[in-house]
PDB file of N, CA and C in Angstrom:
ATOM      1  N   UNK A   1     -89.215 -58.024  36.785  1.00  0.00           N
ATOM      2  CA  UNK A   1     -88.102 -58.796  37.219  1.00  0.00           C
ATOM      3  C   UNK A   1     -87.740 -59.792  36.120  1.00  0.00           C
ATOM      4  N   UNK A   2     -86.624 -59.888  36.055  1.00  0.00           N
ATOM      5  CA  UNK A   2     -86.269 -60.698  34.970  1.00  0.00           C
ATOM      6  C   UNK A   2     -85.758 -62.421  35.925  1.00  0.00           C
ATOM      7  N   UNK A   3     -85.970 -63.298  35.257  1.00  0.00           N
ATOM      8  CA  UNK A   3     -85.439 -64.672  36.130  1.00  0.00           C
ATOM      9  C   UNK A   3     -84.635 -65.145  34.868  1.00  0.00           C
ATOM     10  N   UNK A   4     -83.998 -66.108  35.507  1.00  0.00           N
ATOM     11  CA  UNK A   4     -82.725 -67.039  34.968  1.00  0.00           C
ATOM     12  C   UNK A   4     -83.156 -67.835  34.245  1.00  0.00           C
ATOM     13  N   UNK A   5     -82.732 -67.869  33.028  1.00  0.00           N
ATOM     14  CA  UNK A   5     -83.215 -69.248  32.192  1.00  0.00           C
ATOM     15  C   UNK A   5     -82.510 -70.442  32.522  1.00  0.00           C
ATOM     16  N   UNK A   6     -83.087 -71.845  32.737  1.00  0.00           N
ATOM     17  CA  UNK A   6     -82.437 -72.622  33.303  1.00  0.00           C
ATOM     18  C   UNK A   6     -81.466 -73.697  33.064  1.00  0.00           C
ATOM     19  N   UNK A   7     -80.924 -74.008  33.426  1.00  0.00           N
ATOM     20  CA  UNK A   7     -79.220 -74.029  33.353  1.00  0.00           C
ATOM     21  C   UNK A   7     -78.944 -75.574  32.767  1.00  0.00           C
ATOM     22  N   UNK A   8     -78.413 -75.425  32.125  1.00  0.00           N
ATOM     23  CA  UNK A   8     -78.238 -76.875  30.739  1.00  0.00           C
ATOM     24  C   UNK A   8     -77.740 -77.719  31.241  1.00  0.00           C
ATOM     25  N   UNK A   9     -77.421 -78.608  31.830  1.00  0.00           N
ATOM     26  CA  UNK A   9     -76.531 -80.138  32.582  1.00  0.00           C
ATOM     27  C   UNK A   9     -75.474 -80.508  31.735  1.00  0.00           C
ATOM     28  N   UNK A  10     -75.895 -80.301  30.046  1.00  0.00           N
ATOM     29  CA  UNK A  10     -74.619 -80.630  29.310  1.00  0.00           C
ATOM     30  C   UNK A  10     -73.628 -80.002  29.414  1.00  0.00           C
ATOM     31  N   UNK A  11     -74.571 -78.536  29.045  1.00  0.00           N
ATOM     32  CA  UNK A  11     -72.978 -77.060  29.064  1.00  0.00           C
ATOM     33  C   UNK A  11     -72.296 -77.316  29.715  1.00  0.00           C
ATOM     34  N   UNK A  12     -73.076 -77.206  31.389  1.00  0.00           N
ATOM     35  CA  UNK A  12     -72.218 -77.132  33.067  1.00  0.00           C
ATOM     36  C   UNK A  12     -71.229 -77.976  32.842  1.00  0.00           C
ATOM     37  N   UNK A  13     -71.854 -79.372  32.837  1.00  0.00           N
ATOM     38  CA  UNK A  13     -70.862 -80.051  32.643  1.00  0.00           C
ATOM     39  C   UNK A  13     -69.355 -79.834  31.934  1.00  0.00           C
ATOM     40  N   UNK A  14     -69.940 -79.557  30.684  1.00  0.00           N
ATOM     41  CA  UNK A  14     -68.650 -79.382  29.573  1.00  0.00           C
ATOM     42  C   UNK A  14     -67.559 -78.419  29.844  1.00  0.00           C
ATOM     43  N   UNK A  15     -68.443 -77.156  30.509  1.00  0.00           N
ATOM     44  CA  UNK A  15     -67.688 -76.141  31.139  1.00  0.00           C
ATOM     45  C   UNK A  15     -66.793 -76.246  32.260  1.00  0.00           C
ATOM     46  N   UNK A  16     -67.436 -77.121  32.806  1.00  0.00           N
ATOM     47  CA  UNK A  16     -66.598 -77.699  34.366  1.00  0.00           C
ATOM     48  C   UNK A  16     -65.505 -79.144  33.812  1.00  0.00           C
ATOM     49  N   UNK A  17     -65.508 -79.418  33.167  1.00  0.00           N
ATOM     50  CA  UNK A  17     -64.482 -80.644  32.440  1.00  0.00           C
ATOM     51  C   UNK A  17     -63.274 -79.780  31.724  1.00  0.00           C
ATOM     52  N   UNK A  18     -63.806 -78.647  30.552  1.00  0.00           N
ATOM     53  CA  UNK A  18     -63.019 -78.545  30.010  1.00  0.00           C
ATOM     54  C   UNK A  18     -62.237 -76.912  30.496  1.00  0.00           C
ATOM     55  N   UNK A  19     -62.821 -76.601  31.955  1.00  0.00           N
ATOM     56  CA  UNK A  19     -61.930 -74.770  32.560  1.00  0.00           C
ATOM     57  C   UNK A  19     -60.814 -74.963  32.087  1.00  0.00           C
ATOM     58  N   UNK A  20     -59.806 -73.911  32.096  1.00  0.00           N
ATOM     59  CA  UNK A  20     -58.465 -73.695  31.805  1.00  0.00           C
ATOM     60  C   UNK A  20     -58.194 -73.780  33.376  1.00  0.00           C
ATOM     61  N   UNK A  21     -56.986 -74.341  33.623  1.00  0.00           N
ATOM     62  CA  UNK A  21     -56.123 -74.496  35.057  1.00  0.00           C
ATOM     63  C   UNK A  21     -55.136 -72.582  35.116  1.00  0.00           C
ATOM     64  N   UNK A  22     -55.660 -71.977  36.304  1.00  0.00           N
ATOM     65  CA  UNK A  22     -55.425 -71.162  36.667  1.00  0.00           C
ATOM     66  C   UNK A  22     -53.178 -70.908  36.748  1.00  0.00           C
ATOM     67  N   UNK A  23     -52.661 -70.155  36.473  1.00  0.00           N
ATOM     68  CA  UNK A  23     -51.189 -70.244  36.603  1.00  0.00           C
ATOM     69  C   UNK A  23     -50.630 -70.367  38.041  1.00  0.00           C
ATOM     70  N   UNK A  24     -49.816 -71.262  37.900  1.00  0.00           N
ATOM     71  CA  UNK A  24     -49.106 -71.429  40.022  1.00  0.00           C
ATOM     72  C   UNK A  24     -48.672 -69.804  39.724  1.00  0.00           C
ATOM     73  N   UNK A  25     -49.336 -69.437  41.461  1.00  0.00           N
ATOM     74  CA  UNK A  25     -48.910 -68.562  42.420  1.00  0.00           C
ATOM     75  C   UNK A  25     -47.421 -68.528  42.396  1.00  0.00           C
ATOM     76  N   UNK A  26     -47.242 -67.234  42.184  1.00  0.00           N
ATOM     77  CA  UNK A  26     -45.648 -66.858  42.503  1.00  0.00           C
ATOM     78  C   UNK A  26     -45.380 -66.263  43.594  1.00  0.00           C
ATOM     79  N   UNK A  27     -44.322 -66.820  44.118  1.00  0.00           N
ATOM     80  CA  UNK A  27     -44.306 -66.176  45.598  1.00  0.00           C
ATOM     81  C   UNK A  27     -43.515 -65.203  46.191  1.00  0.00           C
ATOM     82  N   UNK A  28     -42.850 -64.640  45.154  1.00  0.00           N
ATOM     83  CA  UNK A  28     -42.052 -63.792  45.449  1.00  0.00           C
ATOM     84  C   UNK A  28     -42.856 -62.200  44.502  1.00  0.00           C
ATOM     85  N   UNK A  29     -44.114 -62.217  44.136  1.00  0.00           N
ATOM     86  CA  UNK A  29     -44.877 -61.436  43.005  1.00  0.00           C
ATOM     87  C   UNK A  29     -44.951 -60.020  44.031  1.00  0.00           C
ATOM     88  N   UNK A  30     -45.993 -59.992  45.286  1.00  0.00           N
ATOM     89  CA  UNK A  30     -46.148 -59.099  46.627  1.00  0.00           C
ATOM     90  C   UNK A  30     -44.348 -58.435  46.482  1.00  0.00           C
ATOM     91  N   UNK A  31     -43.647 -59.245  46.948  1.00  0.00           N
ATOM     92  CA  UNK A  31     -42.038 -58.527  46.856  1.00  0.00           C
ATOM     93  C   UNK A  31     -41.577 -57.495  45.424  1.00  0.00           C
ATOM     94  N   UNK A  32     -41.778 -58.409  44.696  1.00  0.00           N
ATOM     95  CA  UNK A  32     -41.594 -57.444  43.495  1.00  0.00           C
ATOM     96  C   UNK A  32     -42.215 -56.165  43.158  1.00  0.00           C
ATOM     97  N   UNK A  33     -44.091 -56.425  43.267  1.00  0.00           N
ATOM     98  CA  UNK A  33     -44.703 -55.046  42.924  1.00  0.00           C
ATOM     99  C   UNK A  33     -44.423 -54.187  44.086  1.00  0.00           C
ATOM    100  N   UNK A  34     -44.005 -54.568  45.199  1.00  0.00           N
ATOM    101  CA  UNK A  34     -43.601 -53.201  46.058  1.00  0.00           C
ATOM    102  C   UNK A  34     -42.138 -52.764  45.992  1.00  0.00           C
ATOM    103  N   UNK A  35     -41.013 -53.315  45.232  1.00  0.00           N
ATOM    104  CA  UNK A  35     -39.723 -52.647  45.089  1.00  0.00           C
ATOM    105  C   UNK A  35     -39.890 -52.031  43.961  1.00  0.00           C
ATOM    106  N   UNK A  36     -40.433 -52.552  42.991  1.00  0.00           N
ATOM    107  CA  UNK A  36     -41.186 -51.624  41.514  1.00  0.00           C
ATOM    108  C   UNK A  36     -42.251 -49.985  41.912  1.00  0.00           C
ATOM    109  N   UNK A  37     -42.989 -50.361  43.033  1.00  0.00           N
ATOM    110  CA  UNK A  37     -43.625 -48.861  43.418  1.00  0.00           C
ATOM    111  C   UNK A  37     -42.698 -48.165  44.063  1.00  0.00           C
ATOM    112  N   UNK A  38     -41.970 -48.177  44.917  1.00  0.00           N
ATOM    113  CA  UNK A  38     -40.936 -47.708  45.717  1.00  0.00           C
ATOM    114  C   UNK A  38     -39.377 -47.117  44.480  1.00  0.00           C
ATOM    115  N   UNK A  39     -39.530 -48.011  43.798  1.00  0.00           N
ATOM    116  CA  UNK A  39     -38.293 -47.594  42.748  1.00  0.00           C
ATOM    117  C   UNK A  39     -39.407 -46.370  41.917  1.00  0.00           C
ATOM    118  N   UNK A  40     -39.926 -46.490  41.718  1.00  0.00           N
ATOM    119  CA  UNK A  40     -40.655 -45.587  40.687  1.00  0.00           C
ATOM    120  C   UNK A  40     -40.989 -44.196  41.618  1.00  0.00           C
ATOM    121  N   UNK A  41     -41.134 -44.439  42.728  1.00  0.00           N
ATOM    122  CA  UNK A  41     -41.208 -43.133  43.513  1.00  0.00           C
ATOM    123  C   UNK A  41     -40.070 -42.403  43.714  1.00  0.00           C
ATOM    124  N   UNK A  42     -38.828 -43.294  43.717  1.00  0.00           N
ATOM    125  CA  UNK A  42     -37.921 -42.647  44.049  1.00  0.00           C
ATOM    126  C   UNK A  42     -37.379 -42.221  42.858  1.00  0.00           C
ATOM    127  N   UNK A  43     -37.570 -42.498  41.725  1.00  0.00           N
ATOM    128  CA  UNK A  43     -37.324 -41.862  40.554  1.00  0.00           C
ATOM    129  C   UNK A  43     -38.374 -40.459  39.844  1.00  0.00           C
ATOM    130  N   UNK A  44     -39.542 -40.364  40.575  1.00  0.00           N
ATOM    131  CA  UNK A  44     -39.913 -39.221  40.259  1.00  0.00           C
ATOM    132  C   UNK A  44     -40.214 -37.819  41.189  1.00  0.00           C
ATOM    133  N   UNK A  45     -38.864 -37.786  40.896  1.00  0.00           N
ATOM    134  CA  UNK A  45     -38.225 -36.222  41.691  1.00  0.00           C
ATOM    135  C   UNK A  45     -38.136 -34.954  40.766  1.00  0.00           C
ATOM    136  N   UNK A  46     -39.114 -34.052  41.097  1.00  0.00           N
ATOM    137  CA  UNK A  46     -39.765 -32.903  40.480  1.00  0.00           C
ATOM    138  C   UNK A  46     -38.066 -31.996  40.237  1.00  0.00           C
ATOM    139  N   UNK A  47     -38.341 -31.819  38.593  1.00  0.00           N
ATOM    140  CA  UNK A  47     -36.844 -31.346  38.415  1.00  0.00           C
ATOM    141  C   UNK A  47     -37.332 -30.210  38.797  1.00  0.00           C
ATOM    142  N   UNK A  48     -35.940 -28.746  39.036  1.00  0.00           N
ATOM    143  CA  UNK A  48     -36.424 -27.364  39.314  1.00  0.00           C
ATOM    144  C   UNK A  48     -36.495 -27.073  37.562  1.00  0.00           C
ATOM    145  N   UNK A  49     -36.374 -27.421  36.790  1.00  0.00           N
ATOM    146  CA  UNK A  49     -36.232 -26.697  35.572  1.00  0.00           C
ATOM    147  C   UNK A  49     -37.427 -27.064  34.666  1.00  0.00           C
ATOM    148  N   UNK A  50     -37.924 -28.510  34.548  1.00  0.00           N
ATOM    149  CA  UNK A  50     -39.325 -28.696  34.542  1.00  0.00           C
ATOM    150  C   UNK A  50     -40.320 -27.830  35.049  1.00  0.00           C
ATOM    151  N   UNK A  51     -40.203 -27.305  36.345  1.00  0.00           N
ATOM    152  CA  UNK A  51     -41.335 -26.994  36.960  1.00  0.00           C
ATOM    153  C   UNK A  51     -41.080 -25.362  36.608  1.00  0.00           C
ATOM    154  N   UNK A  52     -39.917 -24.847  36.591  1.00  0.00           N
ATOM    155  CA  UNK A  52     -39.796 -23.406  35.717  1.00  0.00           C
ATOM    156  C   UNK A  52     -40.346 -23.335  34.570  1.00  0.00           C
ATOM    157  N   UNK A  53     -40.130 -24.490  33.493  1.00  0.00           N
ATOM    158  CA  UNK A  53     -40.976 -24.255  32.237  1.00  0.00           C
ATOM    159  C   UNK A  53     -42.193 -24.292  32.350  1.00  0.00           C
ATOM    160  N   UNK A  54     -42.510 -25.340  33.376  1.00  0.00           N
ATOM    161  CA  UNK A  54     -44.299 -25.415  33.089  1.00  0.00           C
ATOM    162  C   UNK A  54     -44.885 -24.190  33.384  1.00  0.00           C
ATOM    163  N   UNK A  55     -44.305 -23.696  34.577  1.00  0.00           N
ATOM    164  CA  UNK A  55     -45.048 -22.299  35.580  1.00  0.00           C
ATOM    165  C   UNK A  55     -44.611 -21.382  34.066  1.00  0.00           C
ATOM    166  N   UNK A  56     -43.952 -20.674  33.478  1.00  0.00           N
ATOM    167  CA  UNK A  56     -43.290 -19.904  32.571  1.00  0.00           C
ATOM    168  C   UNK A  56     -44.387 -19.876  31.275  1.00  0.00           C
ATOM    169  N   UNK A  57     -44.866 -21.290  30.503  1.00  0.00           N
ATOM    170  CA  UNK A  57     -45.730 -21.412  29.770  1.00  0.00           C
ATOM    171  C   UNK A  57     -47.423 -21.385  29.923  1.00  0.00           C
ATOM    172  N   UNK A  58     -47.634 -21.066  31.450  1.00  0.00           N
ATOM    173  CA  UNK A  58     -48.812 -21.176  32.286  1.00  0.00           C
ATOM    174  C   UNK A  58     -48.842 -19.834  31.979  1.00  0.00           C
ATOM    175  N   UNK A  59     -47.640 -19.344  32.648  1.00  0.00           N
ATOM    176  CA  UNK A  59     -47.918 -17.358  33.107  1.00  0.00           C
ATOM    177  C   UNK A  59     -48.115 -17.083  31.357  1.00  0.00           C
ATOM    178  N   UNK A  60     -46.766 -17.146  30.337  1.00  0.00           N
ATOM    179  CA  UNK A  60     -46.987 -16.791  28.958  1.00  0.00           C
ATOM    180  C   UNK A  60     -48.684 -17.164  28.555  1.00  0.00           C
ATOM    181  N   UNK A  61     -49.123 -18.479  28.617  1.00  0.00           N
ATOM    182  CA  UNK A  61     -50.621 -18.687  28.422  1.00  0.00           C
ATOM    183  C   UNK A  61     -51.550 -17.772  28.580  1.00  0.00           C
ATOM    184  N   UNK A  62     -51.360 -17.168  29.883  1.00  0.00           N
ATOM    185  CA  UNK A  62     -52.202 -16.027  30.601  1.00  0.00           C
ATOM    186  C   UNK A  62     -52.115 -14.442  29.763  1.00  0.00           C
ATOM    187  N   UNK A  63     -50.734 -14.394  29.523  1.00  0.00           N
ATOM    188  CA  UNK A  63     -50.664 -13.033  29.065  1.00  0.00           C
ATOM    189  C   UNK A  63     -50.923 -13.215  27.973  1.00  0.00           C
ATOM    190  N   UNK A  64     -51.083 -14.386  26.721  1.00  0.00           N
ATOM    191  CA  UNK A  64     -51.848 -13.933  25.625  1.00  0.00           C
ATOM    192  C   UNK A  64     -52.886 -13.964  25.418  1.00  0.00           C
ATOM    193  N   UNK A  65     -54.059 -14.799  26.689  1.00  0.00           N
ATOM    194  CA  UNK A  65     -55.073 -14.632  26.431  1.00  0.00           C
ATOM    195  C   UNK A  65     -55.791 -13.127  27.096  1.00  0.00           C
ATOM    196  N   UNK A  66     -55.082 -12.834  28.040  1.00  0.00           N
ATOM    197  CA  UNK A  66     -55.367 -11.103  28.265  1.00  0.00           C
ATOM    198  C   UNK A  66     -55.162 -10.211  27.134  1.00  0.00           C
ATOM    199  N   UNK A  67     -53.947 -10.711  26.423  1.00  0.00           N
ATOM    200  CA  UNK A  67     -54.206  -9.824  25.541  1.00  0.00           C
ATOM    201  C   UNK A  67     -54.977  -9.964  24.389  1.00  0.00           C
ATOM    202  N   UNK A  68     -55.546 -11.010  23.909  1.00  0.00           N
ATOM    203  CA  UNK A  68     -56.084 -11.631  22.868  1.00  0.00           C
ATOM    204  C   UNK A  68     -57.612 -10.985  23.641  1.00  0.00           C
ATOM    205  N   UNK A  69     -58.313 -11.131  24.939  1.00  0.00           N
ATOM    206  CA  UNK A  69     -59.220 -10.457  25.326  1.00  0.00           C
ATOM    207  C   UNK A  69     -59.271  -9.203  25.112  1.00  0.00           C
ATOM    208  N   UNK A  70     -58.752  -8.621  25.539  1.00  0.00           N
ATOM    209  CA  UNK A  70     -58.028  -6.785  25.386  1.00  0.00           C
ATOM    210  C   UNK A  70     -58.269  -6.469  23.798  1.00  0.00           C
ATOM    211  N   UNK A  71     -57.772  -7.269  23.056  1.00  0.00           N
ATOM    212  CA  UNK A  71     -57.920  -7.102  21.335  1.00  0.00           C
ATOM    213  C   UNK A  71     -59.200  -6.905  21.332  1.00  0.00           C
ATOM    214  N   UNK A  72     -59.835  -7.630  21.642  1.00  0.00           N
ATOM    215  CA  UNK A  72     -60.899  -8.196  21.049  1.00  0.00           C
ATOM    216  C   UNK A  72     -62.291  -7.243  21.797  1.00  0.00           C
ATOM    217  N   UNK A  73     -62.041  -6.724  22.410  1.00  0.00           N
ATOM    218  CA  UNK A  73     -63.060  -5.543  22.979  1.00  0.00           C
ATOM    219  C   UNK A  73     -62.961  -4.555  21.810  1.00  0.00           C
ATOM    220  N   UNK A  74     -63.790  -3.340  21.450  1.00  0.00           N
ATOM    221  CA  UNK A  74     -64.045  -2.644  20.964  1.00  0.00           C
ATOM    222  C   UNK A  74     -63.541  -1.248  21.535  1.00  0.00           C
ATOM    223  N   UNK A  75     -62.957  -0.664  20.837  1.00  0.00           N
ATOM    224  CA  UNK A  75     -63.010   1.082  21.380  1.00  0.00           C
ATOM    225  C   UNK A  75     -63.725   1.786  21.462  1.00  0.00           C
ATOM    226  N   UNK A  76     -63.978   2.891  22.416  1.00  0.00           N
ATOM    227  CA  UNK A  76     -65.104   3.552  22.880  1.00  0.00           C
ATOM    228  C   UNK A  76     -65.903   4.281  21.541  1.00  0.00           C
ATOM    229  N   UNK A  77     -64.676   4.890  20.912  1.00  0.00           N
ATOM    230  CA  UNK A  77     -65.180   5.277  19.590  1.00  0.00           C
ATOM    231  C   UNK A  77     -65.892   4.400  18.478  1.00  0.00           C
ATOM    232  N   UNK A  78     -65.175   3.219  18.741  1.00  0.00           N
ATOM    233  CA  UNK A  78     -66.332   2.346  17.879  1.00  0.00           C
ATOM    234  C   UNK A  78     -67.648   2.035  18.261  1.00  0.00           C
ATOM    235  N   UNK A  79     -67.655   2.043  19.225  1.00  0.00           N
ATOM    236  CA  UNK A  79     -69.065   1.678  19.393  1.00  0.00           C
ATOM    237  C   UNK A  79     -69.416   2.849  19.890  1.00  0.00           C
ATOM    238  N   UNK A  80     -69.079   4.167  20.097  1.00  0.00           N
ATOM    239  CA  UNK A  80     -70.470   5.478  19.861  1.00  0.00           C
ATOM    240  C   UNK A  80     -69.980   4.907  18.106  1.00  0.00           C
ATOM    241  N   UNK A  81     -69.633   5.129  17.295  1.00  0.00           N
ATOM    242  CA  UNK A  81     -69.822   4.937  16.139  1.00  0.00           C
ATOM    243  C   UNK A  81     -70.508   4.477  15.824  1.00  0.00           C
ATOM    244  N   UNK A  82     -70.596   3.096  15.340  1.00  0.00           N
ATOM    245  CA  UNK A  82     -71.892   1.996  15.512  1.00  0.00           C
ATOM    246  C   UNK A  82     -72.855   2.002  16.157  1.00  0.00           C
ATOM    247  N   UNK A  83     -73.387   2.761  17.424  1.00  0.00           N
ATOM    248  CA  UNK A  83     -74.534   2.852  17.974  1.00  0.00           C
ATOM    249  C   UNK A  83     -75.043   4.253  16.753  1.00  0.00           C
ATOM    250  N   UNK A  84     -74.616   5.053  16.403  1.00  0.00           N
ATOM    251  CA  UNK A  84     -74.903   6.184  15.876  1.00  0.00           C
ATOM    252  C   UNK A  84     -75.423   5.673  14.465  1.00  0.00           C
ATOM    253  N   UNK A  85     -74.511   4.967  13.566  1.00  0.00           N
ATOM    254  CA  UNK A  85     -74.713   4.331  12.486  1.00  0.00           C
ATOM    255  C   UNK A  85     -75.914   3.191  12.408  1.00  0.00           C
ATOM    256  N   UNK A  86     -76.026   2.456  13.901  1.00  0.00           N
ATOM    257  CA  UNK A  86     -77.496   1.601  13.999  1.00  0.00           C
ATOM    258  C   UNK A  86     -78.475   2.499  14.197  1.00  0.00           C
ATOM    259  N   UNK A  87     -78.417   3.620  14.536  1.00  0.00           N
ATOM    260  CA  UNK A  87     -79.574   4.500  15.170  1.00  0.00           C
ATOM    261  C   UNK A  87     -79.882   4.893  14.093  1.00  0.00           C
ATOM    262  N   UNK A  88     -79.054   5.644  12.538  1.00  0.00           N
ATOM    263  CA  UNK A  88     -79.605   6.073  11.771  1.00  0.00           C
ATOM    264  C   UNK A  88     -80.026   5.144  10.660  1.00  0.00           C
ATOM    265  N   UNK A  89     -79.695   3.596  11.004  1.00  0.00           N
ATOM    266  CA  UNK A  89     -80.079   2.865   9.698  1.00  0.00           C
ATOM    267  C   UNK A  89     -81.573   2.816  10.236  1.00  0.00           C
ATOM    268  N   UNK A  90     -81.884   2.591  11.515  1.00  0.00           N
ATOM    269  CA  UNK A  90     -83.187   2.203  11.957  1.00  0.00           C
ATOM    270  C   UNK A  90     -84.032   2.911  11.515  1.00  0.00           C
ATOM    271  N   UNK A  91     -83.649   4.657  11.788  1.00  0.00           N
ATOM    272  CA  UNK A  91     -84.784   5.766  11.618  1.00  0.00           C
ATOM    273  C   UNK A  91     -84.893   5.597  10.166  1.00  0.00           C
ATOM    274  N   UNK A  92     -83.959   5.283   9.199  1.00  0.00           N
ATOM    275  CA  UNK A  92     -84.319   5.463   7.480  1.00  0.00           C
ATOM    276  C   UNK A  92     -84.854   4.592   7.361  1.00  0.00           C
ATOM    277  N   UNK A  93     -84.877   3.233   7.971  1.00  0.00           N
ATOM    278  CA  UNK A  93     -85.711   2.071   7.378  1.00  0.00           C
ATOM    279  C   UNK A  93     -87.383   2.568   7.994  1.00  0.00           C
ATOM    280  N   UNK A  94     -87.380   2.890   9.279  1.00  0.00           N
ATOM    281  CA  UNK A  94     -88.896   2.833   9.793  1.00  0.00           C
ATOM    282  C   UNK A  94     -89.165   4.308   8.999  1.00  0.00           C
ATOM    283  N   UNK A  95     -88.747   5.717   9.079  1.00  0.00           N
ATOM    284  CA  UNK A  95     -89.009   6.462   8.215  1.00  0.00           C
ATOM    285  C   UNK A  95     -89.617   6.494   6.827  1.00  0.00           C
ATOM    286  N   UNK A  96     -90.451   7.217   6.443  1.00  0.00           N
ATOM    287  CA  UNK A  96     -90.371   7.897   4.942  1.00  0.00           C
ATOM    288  C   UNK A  96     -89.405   8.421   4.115  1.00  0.00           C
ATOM    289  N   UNK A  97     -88.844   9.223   4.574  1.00  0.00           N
ATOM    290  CA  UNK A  97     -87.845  10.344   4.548  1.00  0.00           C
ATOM    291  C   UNK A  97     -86.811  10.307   5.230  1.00  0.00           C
ATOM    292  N   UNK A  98     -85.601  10.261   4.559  1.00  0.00           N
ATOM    293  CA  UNK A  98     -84.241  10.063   5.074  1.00  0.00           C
ATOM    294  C   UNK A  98     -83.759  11.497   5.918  1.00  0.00           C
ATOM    295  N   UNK A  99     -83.359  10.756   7.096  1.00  0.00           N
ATOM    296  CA  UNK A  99     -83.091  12.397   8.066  1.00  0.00           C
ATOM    297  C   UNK A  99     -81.686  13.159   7.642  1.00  0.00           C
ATOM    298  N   UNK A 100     -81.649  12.753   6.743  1.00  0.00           N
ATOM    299  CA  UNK A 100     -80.643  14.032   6.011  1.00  0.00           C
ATOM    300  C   UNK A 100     -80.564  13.995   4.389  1.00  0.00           C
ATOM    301  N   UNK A 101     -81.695  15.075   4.216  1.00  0.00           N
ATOM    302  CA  UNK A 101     -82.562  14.870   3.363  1.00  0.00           C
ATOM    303  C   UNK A 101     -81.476  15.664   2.143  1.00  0.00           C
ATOM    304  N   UNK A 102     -80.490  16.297   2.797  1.00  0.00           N
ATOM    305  CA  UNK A 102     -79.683  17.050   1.563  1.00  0.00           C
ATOM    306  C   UNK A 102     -78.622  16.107   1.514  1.00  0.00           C
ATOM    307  N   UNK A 103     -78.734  14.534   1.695  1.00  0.00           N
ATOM    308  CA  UNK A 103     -77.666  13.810   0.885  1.00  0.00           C
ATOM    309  C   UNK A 103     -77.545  13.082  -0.311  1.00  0.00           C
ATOM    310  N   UNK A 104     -77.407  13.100  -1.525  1.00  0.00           N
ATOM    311  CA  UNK A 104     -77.598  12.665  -2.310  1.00  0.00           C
ATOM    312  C   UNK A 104     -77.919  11.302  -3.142  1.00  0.00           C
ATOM    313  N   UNK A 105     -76.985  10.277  -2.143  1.00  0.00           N
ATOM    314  CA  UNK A 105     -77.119   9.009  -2.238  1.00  0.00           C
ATOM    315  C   UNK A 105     -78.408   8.399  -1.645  1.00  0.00           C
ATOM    316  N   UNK A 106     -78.531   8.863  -0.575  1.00  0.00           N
ATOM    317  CA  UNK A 106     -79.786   8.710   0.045  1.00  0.00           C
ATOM    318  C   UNK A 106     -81.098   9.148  -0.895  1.00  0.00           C
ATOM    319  N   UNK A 107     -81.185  10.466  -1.586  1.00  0.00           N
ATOM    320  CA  UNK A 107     -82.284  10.311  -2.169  1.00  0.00           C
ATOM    321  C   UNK A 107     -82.055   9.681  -3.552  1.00  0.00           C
ATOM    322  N   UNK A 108     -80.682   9.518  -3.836  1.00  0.00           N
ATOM    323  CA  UNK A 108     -81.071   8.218  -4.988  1.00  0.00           C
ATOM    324  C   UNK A 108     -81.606   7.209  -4.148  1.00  0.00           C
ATOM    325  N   UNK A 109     -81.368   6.570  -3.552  1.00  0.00           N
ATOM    326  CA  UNK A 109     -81.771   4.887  -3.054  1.00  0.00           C
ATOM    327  C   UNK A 109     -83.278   5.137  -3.073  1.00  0.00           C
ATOM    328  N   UNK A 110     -83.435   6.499  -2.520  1.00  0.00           N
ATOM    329  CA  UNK A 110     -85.045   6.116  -2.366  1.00  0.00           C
ATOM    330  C   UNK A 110     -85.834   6.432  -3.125  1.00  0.00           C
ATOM    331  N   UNK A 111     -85.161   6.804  -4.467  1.00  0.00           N
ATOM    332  CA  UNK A 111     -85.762   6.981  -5.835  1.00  0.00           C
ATOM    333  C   UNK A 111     -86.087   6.015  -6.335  1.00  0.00           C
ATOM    334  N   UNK A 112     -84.710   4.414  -6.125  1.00  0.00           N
ATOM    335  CA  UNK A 112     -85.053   3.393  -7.006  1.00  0.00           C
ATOM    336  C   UNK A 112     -85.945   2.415  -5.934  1.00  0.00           C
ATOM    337  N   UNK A 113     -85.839   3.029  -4.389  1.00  0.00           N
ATOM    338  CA  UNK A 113     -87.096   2.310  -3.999  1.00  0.00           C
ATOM    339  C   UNK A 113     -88.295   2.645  -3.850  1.00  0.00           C
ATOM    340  N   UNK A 114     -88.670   3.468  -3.528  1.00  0.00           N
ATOM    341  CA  UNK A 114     -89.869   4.179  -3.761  1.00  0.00           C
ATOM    342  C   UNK A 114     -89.951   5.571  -4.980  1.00  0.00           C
ATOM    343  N   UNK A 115     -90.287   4.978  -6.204  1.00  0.00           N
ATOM    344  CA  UNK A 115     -90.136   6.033  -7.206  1.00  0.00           C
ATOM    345  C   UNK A 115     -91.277   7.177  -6.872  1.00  0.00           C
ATOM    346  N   UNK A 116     -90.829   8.149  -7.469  1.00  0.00           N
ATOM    347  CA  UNK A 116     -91.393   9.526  -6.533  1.00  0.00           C
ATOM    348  C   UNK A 116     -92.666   9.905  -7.953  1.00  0.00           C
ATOM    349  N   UNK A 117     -93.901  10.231  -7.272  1.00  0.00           N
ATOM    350  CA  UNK A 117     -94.858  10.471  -8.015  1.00  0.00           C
ATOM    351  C   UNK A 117     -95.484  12.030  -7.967  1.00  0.00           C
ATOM    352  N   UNK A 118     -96.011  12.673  -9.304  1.00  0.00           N
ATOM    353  CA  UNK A 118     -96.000  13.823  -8.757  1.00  0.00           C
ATOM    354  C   UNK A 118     -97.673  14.301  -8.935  1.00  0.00           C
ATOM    355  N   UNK A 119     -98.086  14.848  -7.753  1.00  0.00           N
ATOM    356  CA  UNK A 119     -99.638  14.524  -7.301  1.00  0.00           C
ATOM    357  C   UNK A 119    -100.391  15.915  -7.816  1.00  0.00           C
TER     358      UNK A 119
END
């Protein structure tokens, strides 16, 4: 628990001598802020042409991010592609022997990585 450190007689004092005097009450203030809320309500009346653009740039919003989704998926062919192309990088890396052993590039690479010795 924290307690109050105790309270100075000079400060109080000084503080209570020298407050600022609060501004006179206006009495007509209550009247005013309610013809000011009431005017402001009655001035915000939903245009029809506002509310066409907003709905219009909502729906447009929608259809480019469907289509920006839609882009952005892959075609069936790409990915059997790429599953086919990951399947055969895997088997040549864990392999010895490249599974298509009559391609040429392939047995260069694995000439300059594993140079071939003859037993």
């Amino acid at each position: 628990m924290t307690h109050k450190p105790p309270d100075d007689p000079e400060l109080v004092s000084f503080l209570k001598h020298h407050r600022p005097l609060p501004p006179p009450a206006s009495i007509s203030l209550e009247e005013r802020i309610m013809q000011a809320t009431q005017e402001s309500q009655a001035k915000r009346v939903v245009r029809p042409i506002r509310w066409w653009a907003t709905s219009g740039a909502v729906a447009a919003g929608l259809v480019v991010a469907v289509a920006a989704y839609q882009a952005s998926q892959p075609a069936p062919t790409d990915v059997a592609s790429l599953e086919a192309f990951m399947e055969n990088s895997w088997l040549n890396s864990v392999s010895d022997v490249s599974s298509n052993a009559n391609d040429r590039s392939a047995q260069e690479f694995l000439a300059l990585v594993e140079p071939l010795t003859d037993n």
